[in-house]
PDB file of N, CA and C in Angstrom:
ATOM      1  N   UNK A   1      -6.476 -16.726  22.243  1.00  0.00           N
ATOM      2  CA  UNK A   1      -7.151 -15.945  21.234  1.00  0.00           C
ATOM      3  C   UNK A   1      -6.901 -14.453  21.453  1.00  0.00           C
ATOM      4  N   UNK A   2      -7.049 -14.333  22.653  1.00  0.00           N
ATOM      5  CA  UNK A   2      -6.591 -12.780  22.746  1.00  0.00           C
ATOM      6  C   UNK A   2      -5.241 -12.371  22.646  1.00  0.00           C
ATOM      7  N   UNK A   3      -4.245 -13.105  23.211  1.00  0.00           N
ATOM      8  CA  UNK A   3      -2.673 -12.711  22.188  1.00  0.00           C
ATOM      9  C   UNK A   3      -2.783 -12.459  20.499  1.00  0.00           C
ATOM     10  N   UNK A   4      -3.187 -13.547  20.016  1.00  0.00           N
ATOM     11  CA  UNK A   4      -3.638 -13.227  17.971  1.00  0.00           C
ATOM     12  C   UNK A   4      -4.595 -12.217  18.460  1.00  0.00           C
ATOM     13  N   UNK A   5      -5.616 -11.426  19.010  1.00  0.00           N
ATOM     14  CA  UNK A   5      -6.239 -10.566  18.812  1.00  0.00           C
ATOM     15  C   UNK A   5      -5.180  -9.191  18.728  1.00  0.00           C
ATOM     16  N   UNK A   6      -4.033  -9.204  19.672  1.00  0.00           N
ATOM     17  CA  UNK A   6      -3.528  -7.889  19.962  1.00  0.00           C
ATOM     18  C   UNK A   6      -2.261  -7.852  18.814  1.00  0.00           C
ATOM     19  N   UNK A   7      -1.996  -9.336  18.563  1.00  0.00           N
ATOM     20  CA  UNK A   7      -0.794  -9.001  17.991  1.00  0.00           C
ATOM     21  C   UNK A   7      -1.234  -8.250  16.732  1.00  0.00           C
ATOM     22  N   UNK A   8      -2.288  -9.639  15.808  1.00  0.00           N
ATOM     23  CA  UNK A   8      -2.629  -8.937  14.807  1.00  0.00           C
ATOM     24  C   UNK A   8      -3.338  -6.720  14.867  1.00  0.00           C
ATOM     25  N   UNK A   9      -3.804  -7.074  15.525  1.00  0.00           N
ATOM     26  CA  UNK A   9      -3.687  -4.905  15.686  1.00  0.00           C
ATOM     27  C   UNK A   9      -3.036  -4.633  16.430  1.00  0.00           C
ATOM     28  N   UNK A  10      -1.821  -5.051  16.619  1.00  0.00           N
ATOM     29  CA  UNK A  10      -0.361  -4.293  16.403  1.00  0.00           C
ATOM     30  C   UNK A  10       0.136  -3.918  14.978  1.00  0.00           C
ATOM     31  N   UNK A  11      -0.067  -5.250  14.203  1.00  0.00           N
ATOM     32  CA  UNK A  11       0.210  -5.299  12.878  1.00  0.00           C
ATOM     33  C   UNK A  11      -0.444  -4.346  12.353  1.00  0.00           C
ATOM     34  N   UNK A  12      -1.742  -4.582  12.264  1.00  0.00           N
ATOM     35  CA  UNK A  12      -2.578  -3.799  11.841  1.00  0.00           C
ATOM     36  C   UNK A  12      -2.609  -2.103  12.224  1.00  0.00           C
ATOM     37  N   UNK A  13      -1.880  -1.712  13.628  1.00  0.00           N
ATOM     38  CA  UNK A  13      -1.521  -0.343  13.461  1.00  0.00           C
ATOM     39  C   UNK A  13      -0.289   0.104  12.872  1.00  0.00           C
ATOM     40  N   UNK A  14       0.502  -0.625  12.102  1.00  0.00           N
ATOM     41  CA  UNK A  14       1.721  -1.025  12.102  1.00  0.00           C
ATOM     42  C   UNK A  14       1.729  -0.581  10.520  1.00  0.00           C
ATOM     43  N   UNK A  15       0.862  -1.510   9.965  1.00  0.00           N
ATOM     44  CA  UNK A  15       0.253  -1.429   8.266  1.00  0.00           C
ATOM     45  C   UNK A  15      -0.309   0.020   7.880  1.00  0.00           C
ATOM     46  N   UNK A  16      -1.072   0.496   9.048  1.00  0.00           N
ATOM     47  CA  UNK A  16      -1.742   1.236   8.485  1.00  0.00           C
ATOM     48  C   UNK A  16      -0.865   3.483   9.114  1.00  0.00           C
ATOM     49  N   UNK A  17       0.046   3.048   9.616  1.00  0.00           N
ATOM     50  CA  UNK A  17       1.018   4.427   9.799  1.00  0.00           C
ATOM     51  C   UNK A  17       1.784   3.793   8.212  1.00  0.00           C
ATOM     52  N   UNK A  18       2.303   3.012   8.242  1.00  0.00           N
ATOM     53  CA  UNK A  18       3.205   2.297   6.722  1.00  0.00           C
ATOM     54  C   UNK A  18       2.364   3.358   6.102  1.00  0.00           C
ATOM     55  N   UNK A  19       1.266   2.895   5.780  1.00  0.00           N
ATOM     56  CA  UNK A  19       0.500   3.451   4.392  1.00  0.00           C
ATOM     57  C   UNK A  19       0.689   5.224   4.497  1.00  0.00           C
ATOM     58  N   UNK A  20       0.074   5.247   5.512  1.00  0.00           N
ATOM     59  CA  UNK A  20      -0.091   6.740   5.310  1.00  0.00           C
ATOM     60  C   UNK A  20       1.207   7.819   4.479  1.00  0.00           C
ATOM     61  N   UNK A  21       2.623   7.357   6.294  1.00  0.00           N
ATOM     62  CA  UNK A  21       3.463   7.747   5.399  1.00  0.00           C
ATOM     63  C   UNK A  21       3.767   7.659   3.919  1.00  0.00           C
ATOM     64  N   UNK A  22       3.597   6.380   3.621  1.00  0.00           N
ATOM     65  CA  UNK A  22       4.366   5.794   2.022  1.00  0.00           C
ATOM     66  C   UNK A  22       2.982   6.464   0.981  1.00  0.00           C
ATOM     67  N   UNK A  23       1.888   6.913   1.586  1.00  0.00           N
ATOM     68  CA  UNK A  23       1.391   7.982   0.633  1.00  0.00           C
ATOM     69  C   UNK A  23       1.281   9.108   0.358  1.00  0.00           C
ATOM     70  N   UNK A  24       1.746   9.572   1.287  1.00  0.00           N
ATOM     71  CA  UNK A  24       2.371  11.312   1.792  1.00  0.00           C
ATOM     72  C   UNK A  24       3.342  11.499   1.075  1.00  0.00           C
ATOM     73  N   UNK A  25       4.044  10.478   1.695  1.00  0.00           N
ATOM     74  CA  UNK A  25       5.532  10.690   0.547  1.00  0.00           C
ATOM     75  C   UNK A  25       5.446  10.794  -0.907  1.00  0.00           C
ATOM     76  N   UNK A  26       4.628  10.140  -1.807  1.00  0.00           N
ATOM     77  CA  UNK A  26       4.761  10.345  -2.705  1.00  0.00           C
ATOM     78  C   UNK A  26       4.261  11.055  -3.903  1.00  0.00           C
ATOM     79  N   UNK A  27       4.350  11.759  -4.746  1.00  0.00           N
ATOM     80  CA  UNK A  27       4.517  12.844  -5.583  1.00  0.00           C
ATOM     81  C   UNK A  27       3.328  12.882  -6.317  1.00  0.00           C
ATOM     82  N   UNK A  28       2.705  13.876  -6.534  1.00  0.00           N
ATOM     83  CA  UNK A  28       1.261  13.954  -6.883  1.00  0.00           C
ATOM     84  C   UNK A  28       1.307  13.808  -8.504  1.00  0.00           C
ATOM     85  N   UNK A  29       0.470  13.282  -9.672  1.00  0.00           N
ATOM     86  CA  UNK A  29       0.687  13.269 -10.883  1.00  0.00           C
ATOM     87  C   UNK A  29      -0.568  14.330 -11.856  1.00  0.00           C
ATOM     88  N   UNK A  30      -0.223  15.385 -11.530  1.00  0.00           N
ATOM     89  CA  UNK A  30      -1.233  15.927 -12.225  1.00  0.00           C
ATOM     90  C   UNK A  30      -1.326  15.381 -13.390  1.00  0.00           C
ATOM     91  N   UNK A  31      -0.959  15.078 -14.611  1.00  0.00           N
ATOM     92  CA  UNK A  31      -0.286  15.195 -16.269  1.00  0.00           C
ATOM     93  C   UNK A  31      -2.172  14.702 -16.895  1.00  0.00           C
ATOM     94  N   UNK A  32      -3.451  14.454 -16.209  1.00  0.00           N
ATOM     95  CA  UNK A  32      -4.499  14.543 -17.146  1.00  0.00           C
ATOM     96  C   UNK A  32      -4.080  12.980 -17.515  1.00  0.00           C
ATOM     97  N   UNK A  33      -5.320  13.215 -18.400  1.00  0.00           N
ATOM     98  CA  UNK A  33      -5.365  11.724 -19.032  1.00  0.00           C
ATOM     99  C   UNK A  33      -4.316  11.246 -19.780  1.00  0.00           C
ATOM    100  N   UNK A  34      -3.143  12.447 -20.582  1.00  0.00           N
ATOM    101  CA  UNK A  34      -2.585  11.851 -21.265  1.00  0.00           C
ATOM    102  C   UNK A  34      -1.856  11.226 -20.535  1.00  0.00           C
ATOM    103  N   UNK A  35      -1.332  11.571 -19.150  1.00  0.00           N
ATOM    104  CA  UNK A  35      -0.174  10.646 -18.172  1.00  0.00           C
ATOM    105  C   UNK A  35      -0.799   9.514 -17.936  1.00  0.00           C
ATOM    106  N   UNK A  36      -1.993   9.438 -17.576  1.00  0.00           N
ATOM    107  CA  UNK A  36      -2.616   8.317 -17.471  1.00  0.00           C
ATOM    108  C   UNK A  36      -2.257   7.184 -18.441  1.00  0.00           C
ATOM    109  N   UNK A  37      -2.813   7.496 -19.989  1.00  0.00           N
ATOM    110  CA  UNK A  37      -2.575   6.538 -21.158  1.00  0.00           C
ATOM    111  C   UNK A  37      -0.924   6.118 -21.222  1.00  0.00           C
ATOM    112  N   UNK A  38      -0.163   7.323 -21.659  1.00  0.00           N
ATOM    113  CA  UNK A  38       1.576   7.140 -21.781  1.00  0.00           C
ATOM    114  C   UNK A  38       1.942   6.818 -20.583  1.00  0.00           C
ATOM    115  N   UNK A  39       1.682   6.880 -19.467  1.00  0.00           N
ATOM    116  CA  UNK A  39       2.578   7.170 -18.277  1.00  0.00           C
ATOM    117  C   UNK A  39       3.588   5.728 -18.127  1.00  0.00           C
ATOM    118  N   UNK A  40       2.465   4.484 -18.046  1.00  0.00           N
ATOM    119  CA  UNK A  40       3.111   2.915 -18.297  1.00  0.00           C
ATOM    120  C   UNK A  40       3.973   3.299 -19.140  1.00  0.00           C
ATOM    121  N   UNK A  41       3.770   3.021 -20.450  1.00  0.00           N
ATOM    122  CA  UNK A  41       4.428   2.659 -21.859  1.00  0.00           C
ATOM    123  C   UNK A  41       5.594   3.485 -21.525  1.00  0.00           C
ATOM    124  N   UNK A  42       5.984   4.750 -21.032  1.00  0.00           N
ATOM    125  CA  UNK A  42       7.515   5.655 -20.861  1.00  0.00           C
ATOM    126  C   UNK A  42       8.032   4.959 -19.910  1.00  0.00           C
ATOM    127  N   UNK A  43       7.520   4.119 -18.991  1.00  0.00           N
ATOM    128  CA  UNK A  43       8.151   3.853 -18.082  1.00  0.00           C
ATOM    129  C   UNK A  43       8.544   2.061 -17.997  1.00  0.00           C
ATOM    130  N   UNK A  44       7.918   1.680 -19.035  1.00  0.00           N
ATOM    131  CA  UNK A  44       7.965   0.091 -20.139  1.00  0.00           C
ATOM    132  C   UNK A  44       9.406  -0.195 -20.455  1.00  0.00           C
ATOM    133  N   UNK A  45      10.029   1.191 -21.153  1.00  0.00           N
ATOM    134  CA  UNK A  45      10.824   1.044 -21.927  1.00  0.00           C
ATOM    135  C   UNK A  45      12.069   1.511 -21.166  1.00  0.00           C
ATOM    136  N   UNK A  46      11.893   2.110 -20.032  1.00  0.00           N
ATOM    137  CA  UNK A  46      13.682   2.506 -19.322  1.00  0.00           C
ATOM    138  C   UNK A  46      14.095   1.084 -19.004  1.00  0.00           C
ATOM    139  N   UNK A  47      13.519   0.254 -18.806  1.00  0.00           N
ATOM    140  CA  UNK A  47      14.288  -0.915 -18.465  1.00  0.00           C
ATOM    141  C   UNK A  47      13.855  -1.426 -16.793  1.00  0.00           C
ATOM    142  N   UNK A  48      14.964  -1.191 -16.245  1.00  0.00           N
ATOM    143  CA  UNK A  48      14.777  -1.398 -14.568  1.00  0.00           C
ATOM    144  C   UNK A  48      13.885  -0.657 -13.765  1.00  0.00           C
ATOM    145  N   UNK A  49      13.083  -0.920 -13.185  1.00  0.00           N
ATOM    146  CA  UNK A  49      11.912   0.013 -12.234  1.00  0.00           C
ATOM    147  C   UNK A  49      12.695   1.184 -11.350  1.00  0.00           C
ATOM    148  N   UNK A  50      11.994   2.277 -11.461  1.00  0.00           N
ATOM    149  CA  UNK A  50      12.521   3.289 -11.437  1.00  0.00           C
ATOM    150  C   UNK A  50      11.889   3.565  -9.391  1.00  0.00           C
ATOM    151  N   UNK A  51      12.364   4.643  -8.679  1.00  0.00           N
ATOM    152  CA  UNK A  51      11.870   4.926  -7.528  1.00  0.00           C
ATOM    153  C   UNK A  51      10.312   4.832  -7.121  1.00  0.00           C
ATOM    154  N   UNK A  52       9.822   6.100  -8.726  1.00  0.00           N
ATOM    155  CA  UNK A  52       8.253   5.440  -8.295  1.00  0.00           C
ATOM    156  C   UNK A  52       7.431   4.138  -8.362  1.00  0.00           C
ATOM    157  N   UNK A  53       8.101   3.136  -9.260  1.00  0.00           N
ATOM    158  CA  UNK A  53       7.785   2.324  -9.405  1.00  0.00           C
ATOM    159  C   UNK A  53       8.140   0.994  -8.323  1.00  0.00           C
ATOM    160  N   UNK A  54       8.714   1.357  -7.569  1.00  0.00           N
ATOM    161  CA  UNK A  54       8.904   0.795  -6.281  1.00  0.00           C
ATOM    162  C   UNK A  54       8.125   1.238  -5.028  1.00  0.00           C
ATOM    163  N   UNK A  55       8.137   2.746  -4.799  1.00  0.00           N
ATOM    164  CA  UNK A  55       7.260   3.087  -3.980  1.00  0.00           C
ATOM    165  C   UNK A  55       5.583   2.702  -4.322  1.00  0.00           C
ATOM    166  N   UNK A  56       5.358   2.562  -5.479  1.00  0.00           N
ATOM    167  CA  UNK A  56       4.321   2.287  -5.698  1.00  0.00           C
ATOM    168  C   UNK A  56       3.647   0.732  -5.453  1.00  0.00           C
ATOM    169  N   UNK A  57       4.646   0.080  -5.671  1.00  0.00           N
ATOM    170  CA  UNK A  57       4.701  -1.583  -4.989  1.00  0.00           C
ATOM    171  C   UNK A  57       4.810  -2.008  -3.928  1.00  0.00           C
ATOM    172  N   UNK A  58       5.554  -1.134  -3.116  1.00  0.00           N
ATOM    173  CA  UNK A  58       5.563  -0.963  -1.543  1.00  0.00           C
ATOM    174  C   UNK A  58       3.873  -0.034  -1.631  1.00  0.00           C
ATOM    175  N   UNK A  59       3.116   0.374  -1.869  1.00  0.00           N
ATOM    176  CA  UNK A  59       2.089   1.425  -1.408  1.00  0.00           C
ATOM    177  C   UNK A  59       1.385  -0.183  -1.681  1.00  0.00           C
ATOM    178  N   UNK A  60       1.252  -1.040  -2.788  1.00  0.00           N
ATOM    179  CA  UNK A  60      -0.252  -1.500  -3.140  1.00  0.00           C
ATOM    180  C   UNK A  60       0.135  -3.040  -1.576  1.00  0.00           C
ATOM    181  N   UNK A  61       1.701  -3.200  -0.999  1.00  0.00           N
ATOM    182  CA  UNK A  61       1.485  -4.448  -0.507  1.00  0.00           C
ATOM    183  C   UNK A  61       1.444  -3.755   1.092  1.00  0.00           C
ATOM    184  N   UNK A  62       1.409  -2.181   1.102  1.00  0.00           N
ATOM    185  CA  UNK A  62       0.842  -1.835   2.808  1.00  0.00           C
ATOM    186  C   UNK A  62      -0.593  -2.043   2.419  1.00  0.00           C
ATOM    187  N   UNK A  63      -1.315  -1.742   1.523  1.00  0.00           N
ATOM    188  CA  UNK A  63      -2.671  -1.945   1.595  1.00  0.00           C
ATOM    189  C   UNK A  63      -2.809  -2.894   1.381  1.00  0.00           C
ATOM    190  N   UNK A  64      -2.483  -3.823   0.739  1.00  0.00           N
ATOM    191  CA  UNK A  64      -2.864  -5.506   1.195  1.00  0.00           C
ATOM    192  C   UNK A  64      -2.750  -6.429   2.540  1.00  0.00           C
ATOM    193  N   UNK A  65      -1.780  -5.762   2.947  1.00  0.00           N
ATOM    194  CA  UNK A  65      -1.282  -5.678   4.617  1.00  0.00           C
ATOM    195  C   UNK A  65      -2.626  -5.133   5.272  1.00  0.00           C
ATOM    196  N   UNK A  66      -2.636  -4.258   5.024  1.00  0.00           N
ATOM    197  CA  UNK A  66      -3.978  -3.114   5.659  1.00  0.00           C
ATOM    198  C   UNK A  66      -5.013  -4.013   5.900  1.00  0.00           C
ATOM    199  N   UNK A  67      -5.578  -3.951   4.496  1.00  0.00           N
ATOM    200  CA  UNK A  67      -7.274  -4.931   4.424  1.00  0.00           C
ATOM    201  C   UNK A  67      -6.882  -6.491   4.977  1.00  0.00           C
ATOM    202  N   UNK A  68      -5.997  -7.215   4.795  1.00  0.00           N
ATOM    203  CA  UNK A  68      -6.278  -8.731   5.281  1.00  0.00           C
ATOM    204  C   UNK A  68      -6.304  -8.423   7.018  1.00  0.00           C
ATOM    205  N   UNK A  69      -5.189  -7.900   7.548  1.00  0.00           N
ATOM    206  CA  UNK A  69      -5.553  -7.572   8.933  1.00  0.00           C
ATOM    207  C   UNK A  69      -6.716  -7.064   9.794  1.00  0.00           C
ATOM    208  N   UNK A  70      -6.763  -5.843   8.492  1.00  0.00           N
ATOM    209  CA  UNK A  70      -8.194  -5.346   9.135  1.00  0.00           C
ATOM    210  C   UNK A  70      -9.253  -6.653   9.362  1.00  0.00           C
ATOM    211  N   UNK A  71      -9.762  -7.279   7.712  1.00  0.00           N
ATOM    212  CA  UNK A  71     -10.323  -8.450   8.229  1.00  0.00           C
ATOM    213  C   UNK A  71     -10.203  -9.901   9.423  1.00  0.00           C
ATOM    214  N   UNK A  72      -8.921 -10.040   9.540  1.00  0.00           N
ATOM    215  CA  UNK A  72      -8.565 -11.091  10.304  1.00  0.00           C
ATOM    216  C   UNK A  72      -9.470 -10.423  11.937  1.00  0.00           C
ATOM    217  N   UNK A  73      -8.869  -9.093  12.096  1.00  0.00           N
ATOM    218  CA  UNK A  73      -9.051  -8.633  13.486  1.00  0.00           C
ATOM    219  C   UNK A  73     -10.560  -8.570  13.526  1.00  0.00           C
ATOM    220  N   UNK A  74     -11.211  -8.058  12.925  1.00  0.00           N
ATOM    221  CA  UNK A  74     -12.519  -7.893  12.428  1.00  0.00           C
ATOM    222  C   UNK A  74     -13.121  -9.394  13.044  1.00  0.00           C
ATOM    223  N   UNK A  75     -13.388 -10.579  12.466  1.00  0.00           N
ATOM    224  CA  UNK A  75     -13.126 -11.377  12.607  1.00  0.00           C
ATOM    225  C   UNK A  75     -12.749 -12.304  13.876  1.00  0.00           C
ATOM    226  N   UNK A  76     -11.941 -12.004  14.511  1.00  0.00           N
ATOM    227  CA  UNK A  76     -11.394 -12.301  15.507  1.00  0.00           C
ATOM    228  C   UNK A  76     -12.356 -11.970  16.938  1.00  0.00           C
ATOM    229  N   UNK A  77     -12.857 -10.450  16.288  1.00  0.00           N
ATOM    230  CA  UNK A  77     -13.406  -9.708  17.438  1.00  0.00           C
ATOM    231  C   UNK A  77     -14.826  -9.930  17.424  1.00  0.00           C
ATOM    232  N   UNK A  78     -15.411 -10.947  16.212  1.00  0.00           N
ATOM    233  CA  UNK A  78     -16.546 -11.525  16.295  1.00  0.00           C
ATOM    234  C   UNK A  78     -16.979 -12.356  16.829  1.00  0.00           C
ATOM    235  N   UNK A  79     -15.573 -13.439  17.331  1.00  0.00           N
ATOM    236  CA  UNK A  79     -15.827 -14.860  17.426  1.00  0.00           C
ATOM    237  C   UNK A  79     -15.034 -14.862  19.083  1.00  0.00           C
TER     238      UNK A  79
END
């Protein structure tokens, strides 16, 4: 139990430098609500997913990474 305790927060420190960088890195969107509403729909129609739209898929699966670990270890360190 204590090997799965360390590995998983390895992972789990592992997930959570991922995130930070991969949110540092990326580009702030001022544009207001209207970027908000249009921002999809302009980016609907180029076709193939563009850089942000990758970094942004890599950002939502470090935080899914993030929270299940966090819980597992969490968890782990209960029992």
């Amino acid at each position: 139990m204590e090997v799965l305790t360390t590995i998983m927060s390895i992972v789990q420190l592992i997930a959570a430098v991922a995130l930070l960088a991969i949110v540092m890195s990326q580009a702030t969107k001022s544009e207001g609500l209207t970027g908000t509403i249009g921002g999809k729909a302009e980016s609907a129609f180029r076709g193939k997913p563009g850089g942000e739209e990758k970094l942004a898929y890599v950002t939502k699966v470090a935080a899914i990474t993030f929270i299940v670990t966090s819980a597992i270890v969490g968890y782990l360190h209960m029992v």
